[in-house]
PDB file of N, CA and C in Angstrom:
ATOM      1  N   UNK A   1     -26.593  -1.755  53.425  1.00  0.00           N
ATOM      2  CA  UNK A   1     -26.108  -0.397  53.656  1.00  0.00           C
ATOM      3  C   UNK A   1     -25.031  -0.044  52.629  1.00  0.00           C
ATOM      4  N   UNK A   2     -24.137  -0.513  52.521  1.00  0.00           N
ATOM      5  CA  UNK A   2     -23.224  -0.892  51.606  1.00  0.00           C
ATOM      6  C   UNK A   2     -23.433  -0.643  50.232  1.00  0.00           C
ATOM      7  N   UNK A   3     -24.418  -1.737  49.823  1.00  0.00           N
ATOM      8  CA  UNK A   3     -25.704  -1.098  48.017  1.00  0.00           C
ATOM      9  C   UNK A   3     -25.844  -0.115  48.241  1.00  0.00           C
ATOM     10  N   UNK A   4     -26.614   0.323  49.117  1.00  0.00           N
ATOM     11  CA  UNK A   4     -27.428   1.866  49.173  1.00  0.00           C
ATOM     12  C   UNK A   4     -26.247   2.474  48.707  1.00  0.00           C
ATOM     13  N   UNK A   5     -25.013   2.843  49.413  1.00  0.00           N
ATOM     14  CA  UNK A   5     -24.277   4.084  49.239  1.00  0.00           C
ATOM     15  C   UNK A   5     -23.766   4.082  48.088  1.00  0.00           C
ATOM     16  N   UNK A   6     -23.435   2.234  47.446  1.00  0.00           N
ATOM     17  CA  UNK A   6     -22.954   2.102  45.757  1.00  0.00           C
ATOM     18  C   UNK A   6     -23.685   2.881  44.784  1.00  0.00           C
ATOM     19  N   UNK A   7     -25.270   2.931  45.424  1.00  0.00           N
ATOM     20  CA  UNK A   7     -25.875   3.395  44.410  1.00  0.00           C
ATOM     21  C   UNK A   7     -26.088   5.034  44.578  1.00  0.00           C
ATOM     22  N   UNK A   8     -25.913   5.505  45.492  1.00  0.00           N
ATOM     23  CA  UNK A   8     -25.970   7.096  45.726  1.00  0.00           C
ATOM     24  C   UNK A   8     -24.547   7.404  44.981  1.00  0.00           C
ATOM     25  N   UNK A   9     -23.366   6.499  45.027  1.00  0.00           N
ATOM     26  CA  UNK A   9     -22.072   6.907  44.157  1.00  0.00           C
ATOM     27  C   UNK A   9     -22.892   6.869  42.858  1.00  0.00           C
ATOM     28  N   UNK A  10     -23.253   5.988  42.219  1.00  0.00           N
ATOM     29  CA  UNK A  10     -23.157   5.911  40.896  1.00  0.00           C
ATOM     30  C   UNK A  10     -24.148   7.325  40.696  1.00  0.00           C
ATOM     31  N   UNK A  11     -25.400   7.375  41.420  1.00  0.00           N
ATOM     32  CA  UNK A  11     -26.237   8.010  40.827  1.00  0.00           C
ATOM     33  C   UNK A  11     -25.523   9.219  40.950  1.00  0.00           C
ATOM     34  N   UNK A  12     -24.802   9.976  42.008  1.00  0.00           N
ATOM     35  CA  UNK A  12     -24.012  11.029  41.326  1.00  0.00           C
ATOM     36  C   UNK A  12     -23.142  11.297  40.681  1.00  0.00           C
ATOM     37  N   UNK A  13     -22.201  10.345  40.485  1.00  0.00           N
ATOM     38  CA  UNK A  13     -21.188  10.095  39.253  1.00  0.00           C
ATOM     39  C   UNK A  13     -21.981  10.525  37.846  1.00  0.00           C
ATOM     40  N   UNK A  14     -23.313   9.862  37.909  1.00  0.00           N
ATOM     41  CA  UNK A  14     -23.824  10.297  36.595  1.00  0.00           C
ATOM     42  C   UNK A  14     -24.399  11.205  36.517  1.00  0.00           C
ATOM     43  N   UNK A  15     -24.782  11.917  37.779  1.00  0.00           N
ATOM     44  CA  UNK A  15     -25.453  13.233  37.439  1.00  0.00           C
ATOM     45  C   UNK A  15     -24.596  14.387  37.312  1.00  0.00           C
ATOM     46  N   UNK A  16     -23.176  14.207  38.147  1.00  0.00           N
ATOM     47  CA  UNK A  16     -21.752  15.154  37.625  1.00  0.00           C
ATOM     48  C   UNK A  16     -21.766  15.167  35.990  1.00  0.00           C
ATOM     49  N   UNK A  17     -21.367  13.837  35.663  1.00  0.00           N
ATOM     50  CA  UNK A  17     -20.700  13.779  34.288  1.00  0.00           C
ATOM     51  C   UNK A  17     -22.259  14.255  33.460  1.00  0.00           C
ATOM     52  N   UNK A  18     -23.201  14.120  33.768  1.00  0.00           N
ATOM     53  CA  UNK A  18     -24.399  14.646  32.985  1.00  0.00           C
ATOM     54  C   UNK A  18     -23.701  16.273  32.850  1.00  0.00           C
ATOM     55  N   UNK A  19     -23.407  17.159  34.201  1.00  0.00           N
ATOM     56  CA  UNK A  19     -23.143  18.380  34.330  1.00  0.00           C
ATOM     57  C   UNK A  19     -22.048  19.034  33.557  1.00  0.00           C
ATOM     58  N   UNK A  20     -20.841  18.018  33.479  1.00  0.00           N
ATOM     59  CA  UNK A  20     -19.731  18.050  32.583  1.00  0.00           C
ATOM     60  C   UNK A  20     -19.858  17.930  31.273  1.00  0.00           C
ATOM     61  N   UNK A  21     -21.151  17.192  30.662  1.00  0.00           N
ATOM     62  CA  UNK A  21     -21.294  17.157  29.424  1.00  0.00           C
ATOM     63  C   UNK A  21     -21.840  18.373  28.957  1.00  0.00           C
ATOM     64  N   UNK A  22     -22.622  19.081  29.720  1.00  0.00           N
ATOM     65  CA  UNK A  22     -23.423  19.854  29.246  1.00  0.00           C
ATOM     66  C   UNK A  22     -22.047  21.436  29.500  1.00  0.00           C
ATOM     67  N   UNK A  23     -21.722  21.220  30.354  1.00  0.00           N
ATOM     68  CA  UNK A  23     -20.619  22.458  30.607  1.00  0.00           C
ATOM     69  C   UNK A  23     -19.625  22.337  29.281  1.00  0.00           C
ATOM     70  N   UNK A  24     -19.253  21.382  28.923  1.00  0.00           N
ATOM     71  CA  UNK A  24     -18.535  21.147  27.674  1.00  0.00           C
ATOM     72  C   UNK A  24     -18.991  21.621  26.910  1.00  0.00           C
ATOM     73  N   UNK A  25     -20.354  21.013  26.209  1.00  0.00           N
ATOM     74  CA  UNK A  25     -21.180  21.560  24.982  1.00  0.00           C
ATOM     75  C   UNK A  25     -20.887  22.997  24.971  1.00  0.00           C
ATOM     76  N   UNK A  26     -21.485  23.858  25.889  1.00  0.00           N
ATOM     77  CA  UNK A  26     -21.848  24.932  26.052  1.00  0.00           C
ATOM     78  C   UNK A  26     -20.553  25.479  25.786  1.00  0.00           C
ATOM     79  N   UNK A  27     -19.187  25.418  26.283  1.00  0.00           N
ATOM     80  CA  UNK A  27     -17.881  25.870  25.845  1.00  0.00           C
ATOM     81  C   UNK A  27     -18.110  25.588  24.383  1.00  0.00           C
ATOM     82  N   UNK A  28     -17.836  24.291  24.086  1.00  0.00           N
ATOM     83  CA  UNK A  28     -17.664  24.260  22.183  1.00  0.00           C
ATOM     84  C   UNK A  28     -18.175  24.986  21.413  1.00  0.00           C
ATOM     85  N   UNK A  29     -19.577  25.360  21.892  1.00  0.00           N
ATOM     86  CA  UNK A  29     -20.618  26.429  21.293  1.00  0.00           C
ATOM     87  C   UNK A  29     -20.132  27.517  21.266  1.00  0.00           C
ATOM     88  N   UNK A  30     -19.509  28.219  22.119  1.00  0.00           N
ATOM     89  CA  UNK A  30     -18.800  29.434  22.428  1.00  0.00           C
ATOM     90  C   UNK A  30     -17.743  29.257  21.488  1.00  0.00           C
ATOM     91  N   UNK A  31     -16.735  28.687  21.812  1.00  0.00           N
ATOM     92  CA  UNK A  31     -15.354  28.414  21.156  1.00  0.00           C
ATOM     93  C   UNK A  31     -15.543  28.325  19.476  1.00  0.00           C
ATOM     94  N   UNK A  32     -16.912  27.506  19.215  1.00  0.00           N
ATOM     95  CA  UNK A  32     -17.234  27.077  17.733  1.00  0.00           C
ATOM     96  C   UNK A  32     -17.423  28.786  17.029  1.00  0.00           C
ATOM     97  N   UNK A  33     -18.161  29.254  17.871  1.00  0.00           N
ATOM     98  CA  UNK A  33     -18.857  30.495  17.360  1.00  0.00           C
ATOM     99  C   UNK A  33     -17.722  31.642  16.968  1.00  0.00           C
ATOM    100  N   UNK A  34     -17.089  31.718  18.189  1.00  0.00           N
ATOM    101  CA  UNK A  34     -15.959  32.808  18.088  1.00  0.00           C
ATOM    102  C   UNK A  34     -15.112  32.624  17.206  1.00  0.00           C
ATOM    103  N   UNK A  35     -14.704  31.404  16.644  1.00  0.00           N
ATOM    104  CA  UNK A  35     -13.803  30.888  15.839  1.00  0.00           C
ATOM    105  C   UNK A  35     -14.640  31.009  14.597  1.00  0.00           C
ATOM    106  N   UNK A  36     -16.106  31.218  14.138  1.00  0.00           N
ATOM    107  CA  UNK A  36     -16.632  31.698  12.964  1.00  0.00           C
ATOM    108  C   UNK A  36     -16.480  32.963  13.011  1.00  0.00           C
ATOM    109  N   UNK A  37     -16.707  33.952  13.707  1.00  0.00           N
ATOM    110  CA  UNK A  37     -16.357  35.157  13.781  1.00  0.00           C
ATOM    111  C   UNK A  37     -15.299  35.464  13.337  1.00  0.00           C
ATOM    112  N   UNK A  38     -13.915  35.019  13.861  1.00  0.00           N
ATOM    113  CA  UNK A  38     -12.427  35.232  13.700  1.00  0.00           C
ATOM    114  C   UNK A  38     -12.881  34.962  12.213  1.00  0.00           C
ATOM    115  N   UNK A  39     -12.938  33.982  11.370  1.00  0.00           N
ATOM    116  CA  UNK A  39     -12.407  33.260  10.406  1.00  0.00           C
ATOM    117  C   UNK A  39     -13.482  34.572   9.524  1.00  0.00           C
ATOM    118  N   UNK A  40     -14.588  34.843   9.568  1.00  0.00           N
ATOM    119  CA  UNK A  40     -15.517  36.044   9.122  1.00  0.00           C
ATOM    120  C   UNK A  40     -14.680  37.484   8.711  1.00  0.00           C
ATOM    121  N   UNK A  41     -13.945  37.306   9.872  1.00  0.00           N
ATOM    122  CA  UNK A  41     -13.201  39.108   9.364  1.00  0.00           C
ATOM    123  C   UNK A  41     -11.584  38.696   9.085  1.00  0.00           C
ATOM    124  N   UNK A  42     -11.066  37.780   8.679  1.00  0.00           N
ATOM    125  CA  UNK A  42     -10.215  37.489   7.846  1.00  0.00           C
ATOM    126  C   UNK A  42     -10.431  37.885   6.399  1.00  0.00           C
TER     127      UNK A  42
END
């Protein structure tokens, strides 16, 4: 019983941080972009 629930932790630990990686990307992309823009009309 004990395993079982170790492994329902891990498996969502990694499916969060899967979610966090991708929420990240998606900011940098934004942040990357806007910051070509800015630097464009300089």
């Amino acid at each position: 019983m004990n395993f079982y629930r170790h492994q329902v932790k891990i498996r969502n630990e990694k499916i969060r941080s899967g979610v966090l990686t991708r929420f990240r990307e998606s900011i940098f992309i934004k942040i990357s972009s806007s910051l070509k823009n800015i630097t464009n009309e300089f």
